[in-house]
Protein backbone atom coordinates (compact mmCIF):
# COMPACT_ATOMS: atom_id res chain seq x y z
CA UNK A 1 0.00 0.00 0.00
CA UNK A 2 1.26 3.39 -0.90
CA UNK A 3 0.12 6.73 -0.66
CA UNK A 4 0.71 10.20 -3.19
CA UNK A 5 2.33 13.32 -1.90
CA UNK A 6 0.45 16.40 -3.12
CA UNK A 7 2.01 18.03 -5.88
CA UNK A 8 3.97 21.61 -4.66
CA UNK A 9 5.49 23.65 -7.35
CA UNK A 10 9.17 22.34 -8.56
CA UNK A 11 8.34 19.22 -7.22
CA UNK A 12 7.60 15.87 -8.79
CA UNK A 13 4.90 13.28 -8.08
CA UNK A 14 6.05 10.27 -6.20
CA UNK A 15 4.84 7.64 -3.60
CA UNK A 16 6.34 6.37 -0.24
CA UNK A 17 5.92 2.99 1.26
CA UNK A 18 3.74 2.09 4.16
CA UNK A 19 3.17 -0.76 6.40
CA UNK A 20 5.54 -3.44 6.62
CA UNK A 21 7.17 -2.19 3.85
CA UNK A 22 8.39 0.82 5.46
CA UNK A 23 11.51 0.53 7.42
CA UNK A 24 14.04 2.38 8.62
CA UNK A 25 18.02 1.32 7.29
CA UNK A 26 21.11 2.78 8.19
CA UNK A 27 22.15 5.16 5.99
CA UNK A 28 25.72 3.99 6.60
CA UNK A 29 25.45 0.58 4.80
CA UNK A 30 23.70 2.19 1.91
CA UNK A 31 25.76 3.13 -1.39
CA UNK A 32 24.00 5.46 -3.34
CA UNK A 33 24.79 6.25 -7.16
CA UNK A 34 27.46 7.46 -8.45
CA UNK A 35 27.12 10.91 -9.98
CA UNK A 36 30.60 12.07 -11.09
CA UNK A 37 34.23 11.09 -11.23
CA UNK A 38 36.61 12.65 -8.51
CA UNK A 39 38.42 15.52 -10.39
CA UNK A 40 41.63 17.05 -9.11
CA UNK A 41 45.21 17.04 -10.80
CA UNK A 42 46.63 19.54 -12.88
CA UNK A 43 48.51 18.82 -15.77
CA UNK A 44 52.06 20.67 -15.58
CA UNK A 45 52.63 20.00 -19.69
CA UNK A 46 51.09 16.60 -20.40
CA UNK A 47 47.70 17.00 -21.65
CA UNK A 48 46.52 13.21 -20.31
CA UNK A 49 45.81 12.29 -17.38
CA UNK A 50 48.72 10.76 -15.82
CA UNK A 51 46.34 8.74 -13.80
CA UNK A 52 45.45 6.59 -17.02
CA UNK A 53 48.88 6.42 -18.29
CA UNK A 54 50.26 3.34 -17.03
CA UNK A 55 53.79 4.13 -18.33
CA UNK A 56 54.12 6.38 -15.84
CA UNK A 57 53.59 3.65 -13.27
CA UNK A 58 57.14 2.83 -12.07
CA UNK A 59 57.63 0.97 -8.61
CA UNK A 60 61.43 2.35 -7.78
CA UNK A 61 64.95 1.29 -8.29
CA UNK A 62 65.23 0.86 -4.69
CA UNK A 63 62.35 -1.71 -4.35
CA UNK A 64 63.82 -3.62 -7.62
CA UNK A 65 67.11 -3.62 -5.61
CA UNK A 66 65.34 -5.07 -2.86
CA UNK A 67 63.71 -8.01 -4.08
CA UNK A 68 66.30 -9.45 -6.27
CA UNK A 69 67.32 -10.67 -2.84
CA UNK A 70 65.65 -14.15 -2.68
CA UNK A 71 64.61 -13.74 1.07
CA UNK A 72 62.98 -10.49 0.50
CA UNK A 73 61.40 -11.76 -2.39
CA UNK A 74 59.88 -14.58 -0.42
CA UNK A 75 58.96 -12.42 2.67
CA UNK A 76 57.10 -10.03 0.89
CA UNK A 77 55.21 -12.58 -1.50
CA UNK A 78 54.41 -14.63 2.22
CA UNK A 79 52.98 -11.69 3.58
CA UNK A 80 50.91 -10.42 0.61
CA UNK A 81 49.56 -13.97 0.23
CA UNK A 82 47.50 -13.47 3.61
CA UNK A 83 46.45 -9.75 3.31
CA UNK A 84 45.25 -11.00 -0.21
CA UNK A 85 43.17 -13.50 1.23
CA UNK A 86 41.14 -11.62 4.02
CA UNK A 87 38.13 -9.79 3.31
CA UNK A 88 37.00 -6.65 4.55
CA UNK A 89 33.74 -6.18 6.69
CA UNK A 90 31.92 -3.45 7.78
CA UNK A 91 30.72 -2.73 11.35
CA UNK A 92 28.98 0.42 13.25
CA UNK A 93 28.71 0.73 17.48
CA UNK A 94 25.64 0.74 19.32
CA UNK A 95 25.79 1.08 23.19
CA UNK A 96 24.77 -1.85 24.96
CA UNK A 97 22.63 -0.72 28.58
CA UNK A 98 23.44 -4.34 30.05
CA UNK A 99 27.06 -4.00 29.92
CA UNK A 100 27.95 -0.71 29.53
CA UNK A 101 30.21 -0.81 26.87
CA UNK A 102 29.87 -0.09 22.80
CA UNK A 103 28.87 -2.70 20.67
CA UNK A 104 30.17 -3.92 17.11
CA UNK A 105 27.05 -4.25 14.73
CA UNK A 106 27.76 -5.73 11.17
CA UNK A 107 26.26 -3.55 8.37
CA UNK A 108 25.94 -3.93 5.05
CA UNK A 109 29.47 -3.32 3.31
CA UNK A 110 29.39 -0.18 0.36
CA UNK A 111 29.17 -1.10 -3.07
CA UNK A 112 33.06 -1.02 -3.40
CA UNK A 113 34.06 -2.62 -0.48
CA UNK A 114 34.97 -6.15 -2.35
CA UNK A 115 35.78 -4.71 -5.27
CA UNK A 116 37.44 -1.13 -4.70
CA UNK A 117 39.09 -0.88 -7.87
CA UNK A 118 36.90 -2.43 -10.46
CA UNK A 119 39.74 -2.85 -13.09
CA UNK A 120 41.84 -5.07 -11.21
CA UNK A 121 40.59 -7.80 -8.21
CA UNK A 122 40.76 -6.99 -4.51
CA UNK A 123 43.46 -9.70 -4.08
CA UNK A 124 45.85 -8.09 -6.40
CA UNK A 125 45.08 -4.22 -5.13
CA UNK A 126 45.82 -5.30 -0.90
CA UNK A 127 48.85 -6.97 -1.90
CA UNK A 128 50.33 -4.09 -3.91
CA UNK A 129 48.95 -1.57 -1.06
CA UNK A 130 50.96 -3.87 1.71
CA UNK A 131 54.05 -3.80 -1.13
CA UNK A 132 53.81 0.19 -0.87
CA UNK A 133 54.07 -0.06 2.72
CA UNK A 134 56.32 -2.51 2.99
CA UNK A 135 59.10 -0.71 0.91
CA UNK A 136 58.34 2.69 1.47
CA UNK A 137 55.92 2.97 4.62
CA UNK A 138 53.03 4.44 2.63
CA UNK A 139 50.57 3.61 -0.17
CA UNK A 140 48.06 5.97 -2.18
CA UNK A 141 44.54 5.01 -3.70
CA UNK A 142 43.30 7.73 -6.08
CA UNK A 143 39.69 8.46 -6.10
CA UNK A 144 38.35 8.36 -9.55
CA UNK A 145 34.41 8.01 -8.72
CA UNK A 146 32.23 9.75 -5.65
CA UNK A 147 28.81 8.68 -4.62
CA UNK A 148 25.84 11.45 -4.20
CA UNK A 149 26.59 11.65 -0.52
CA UNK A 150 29.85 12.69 -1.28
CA UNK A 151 32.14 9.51 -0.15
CA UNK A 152 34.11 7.60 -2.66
CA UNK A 153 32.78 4.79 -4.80
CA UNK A 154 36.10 3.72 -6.79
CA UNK A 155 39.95 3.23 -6.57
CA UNK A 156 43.04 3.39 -8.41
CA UNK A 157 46.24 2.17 -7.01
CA UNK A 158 49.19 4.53 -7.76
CA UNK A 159 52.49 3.19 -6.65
CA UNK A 160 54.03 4.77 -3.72
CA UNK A 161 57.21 4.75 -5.89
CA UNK A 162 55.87 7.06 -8.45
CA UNK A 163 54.70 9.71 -5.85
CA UNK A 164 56.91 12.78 -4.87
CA UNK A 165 55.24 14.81 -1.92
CA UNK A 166 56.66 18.43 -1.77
CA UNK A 167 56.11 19.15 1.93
CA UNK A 168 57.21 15.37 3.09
CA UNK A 169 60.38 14.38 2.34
CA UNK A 170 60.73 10.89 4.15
CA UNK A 171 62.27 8.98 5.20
CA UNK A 172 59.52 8.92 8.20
CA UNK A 173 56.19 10.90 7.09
CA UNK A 174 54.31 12.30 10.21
CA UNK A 175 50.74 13.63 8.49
CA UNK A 176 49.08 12.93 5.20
CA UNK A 177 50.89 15.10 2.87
CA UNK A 178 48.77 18.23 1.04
CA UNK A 179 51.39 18.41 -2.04
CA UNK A 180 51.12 15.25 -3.81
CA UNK A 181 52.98 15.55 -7.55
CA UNK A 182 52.18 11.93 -9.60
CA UNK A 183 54.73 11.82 -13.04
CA UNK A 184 55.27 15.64 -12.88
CA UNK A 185 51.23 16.57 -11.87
CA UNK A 186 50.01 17.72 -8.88
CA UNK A 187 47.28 16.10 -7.50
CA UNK A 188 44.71 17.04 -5.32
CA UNK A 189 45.34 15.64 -1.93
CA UNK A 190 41.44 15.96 -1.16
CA UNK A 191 40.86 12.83 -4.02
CA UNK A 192 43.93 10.59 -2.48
CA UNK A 193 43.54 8.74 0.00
CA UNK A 194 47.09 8.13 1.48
CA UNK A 195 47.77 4.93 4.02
CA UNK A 196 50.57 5.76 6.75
CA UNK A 197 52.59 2.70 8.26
CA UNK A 198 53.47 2.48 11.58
CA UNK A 199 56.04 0.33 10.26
CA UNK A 200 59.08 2.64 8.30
CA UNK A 201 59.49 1.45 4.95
CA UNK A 202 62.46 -1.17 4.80
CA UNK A 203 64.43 0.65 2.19
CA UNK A 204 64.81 3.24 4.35
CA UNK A 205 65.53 1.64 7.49
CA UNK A 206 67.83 -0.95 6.63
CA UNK A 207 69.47 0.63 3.23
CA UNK A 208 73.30 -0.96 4.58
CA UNK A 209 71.73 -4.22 5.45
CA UNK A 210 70.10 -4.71 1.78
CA UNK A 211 73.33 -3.63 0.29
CA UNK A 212 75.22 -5.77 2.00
CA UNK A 213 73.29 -8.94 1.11
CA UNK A 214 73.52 -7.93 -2.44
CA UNK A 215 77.18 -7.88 -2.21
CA UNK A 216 77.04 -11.25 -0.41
CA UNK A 217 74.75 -12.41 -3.59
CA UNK A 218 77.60 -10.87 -6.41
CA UNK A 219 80.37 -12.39 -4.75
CA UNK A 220 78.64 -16.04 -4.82
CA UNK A 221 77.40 -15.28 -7.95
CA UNK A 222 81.32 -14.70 -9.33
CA UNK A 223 82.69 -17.57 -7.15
CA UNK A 224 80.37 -19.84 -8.82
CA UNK A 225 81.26 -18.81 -12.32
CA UNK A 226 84.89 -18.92 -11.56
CA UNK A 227 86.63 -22.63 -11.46
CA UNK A 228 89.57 -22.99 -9.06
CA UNK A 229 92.42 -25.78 -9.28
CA UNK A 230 92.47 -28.91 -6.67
CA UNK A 231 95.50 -28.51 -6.44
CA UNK A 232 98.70 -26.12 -7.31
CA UNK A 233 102.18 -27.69 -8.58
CA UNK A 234 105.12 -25.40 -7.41
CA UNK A 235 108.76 -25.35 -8.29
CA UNK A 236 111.01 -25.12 -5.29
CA UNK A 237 114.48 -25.87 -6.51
CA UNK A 238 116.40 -26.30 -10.22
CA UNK A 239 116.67 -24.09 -12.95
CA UNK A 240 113.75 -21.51 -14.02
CA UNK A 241 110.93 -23.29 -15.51
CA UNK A 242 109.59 -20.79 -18.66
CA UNK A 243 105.78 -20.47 -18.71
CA UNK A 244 105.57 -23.08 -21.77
CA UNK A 245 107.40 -25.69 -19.96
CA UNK A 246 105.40 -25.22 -16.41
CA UNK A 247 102.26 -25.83 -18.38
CA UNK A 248 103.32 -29.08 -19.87
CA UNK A 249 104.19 -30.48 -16.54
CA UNK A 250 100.70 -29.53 -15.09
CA UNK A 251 98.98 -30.76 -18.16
CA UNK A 252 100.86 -34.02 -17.63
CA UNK A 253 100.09 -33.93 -13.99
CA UNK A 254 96.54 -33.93 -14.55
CA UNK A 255 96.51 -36.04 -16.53
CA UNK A 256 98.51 -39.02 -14.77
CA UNK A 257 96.20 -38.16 -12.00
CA UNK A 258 93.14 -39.44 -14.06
CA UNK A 259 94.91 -42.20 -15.48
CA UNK A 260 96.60 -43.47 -12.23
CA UNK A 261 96.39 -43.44 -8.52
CA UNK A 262 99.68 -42.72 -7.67
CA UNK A 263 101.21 -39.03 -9.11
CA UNK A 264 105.03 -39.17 -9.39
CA UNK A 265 107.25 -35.83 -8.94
CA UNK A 266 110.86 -35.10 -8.80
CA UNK A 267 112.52 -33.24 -6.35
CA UNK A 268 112.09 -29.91 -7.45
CA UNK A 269 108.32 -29.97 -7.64
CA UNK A 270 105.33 -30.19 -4.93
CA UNK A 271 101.55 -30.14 -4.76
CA UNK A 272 99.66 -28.33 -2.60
CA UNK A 273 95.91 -29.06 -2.45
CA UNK A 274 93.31 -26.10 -2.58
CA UNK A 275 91.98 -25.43 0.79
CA UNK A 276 88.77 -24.21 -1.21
CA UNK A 277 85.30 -25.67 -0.29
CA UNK A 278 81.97 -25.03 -1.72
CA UNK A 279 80.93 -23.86 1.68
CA UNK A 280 83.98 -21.22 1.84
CA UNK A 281 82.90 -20.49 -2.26
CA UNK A 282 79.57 -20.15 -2.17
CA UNK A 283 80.05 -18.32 1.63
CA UNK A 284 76.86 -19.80 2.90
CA UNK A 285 77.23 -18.82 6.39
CA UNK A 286 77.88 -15.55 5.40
CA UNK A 287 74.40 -15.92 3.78
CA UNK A 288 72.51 -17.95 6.04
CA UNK A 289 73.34 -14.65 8.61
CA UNK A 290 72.34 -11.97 5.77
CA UNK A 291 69.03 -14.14 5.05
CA UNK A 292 68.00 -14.21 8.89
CA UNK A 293 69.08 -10.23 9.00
CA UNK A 294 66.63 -9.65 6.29
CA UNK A 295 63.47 -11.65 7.96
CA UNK A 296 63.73 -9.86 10.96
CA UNK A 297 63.97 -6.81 8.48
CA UNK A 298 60.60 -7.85 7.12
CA UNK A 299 59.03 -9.30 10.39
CA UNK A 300 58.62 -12.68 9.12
CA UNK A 301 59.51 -15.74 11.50
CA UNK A 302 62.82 -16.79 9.85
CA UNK A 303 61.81 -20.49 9.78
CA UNK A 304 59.07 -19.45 7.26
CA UNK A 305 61.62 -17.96 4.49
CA UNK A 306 64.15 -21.10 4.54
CA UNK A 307 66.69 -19.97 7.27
CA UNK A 308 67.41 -22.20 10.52
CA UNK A 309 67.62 -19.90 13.66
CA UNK A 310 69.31 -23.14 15.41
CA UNK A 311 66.53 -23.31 18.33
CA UNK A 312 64.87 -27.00 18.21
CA UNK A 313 61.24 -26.31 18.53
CA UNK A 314 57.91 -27.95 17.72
CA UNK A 315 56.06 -25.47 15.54
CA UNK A 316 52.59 -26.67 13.86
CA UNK A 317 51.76 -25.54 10.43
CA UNK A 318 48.66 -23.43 12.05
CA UNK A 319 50.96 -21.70 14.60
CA UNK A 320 53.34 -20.55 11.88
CA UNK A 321 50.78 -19.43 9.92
CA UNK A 322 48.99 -17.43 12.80
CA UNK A 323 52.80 -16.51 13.84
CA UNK A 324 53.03 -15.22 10.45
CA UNK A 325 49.81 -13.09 10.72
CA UNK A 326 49.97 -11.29 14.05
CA UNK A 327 53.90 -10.75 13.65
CA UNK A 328 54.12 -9.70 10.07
CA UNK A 329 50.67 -8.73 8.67
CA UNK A 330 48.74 -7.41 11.26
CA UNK A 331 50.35 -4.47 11.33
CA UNK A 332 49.60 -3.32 8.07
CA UNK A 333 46.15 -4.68 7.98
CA UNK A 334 45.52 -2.44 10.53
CA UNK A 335 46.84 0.11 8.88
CA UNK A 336 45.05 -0.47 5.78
CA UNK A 337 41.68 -0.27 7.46
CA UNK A 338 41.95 2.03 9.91
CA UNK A 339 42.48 4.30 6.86
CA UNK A 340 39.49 3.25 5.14
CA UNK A 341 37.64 4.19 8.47
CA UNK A 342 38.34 7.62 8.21
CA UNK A 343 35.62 10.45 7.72
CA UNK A 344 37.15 11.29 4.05
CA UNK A 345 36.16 7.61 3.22
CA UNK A 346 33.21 6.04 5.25
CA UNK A 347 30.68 7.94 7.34
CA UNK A 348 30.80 9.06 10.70
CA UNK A 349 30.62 6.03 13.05
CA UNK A 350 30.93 3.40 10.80
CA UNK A 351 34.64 1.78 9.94
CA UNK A 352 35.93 -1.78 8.34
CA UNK A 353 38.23 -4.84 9.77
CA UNK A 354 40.01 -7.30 7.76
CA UNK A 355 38.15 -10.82 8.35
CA UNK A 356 41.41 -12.23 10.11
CA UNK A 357 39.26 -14.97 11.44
CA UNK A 358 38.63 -16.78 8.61
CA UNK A 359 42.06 -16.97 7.54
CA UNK A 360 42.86 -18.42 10.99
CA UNK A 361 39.92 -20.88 11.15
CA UNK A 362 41.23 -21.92 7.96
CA UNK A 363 44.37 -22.93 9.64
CA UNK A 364 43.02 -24.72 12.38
CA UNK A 365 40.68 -26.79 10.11
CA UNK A 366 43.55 -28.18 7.57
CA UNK A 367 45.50 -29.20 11.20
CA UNK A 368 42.87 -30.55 12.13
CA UNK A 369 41.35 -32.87 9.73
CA UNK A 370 41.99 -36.67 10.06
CA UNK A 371 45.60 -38.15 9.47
CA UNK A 372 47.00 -34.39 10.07
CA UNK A 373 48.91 -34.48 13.24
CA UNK A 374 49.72 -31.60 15.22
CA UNK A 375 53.44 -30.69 16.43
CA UNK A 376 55.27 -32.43 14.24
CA UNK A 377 57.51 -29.53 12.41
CA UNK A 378 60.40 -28.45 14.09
CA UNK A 379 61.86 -24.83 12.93
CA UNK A 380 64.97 -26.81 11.30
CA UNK A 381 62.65 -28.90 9.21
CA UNK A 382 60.73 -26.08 8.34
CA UNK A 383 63.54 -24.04 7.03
């Protein structure tokens, strides 16, 4: 059943719903049209919008640096695997008179919230944000659609290492920045919304202790290309041997010592054996050290990326997962939503969590189910 409202001037006929019909719903958990795209950069020279250009997109020569290193590689791709994998919900308060306390009520998410930037899937968008905070302690979404109540509808991820902010230098950023220049254009901050770790981005932080694992990798990487003798023949008495004559004699040498068991020299000649081992070539304890440097650079358990920390253990797959989560994700989960709680992005009183809860059930079902058995990884067999 419905009824007419009478016709005023500059006003059009229309009808409301009564009865049952006729309920109230949080405005919060509503997401209206979308009227317009967010506007706000001008173009210094470049008559496109650098926001559509992709070739401008460029993630840094310091984060390239960075994960040619196989352990940051690995700790970066562990921790965007779980932020990937955890939706985002939506809750309001409510005060409860019983207990005295506020409340968490579940709403209905906004239109965008599984799908904030509908070009690419939410998977692939949280794991480059956490990359961007990761390496640089900050990440930017660009608005590029409102709603008619005036709160953002749509996304575009633009890589932290593409953005210059004139009033923010860095390393460590204290406020959101109000001078935001993308490929040469300034943006307007108002249509950005900019994520702030608590966490300072690790090519910042720990510049000497990247460089010096890439110097441990270039050294291995030369040692292995490079073949040393078993052995070195050396003249210690007679007449000067010329160069042409001291490679016959190690040619023959060599050569007896395939052919035979026992080498025969005279008494001007000796062998010393190389004192070089794969372990001294390859310097893997100089590597195992840089590799558990660079996990606690990361805050991922060390046992996770391949690297022994020599305590013997019992570790289940479910706590190393949950270790892996509350140690090295949860940090910049929060961060993520927390900004995505703010006024310039949801309405007053309402905000959004990352369903961590799921991913942990998860866990605890796969240890669980029959012929699984609990405590039976150690941290050595793990790495």
């Amino acid at each position: 059943m419905s009824r007419a409202v009478p016709h005023t001037p500059g006003r059009k006929w229309h009808t409301t719903a009564m009865g049952i019909f006729n309920k109230p719903v949080t405005k919060a958990a509503i997401s209206v049209p979308s009227v317009q795209a967010a506007v706000g950069y001008a173009p210094a020279g470049n008559s496109r919008n650098p926001i559509d250009n992709f070739y401008n997109y460029q993630e840094g020569a310091a984060r390239q640096r960075a994960m040619t290193i196989a352990t940051v590689s690995r700790s970066r791709d562990l921790l965007a695997s779980v932020i990937g994998c955890m939706p985002l919900k939506m809750y309001g308060e409510v005060f409860d008179d019983a207990s005295g306390e506020m409340e968490e009520v579940p709403l209905a998410p906004r239109s965008w919230l599984r799908q904030p930037d509908p070009a690419v899937t939410f998977n692939f968008l949280m794991a480059w944000t956490l990359d961007d905070l990761l390496f640089y302690g900050r990440a930017f979404w660009y608005i590029t659609e409102r709603t008619q109540d005036g709160f953002p509808s749509k996304f575009q991820r633009l890589p932290a290492g593409s953005i210059t902010t004139l009033d923010e230098q860095g390393p460590v950023f204290f406020h959101p920045s109000k001078s935001i220049s993308f490929a040469g254009n300034e943006l307007d901050y108002r249509n950005v919304v900019q994520f702030l770790s608590p966490i300072q981005g690790i090519v910042y932080s720990s510049e000497q202790t990247i460089t010096t694992a890439l110097k441990i990798e270039q050294s291995r990487y030369k040692n292995a290309q490079s073949s040393l003798p078993s052995g070195v023949l050396k003249q210690t008495g007679g007449e000067p041997l010329s160069a042409q004559e001291l490679s016959e004699i190690g040619a023959a040498f060599q050569e007896a010592r395939l052919t035979s068991q026992t080498a025969v020299l005279n008494e001007f000649l000796t062998y010393e054996a190389s004192t070089a081992t794969p372990d001294k070539m390859l310097m893997i304890e100089s590597a195992q050290y840089s590799a558990l440097d660079l996990a606690r650079l990361c805050g991922v358990p060390p046992y996770l990326v391949g690297v022994s920390t020599g305590a013997y253990a019992y570790t289940s797959s479910e706590q190393s997962r949950a270790d892996l989560y509350i140690f090295g994700v949860k940090p910049y989960a929060d961060c993520i939503a927390s900004t995505l709680s703010m006024n310039n992005v949801l309405p007053r009183g309402t905000y959004v969590k990352f369903d961590s809860d799921s991913y942990l059930e998860e866990n605890y079902v796969a240890d669980n189910m029959p012929g699984n058995s609990r405590n039976e990884n150690t941290q050595e067999s793990l790495a």
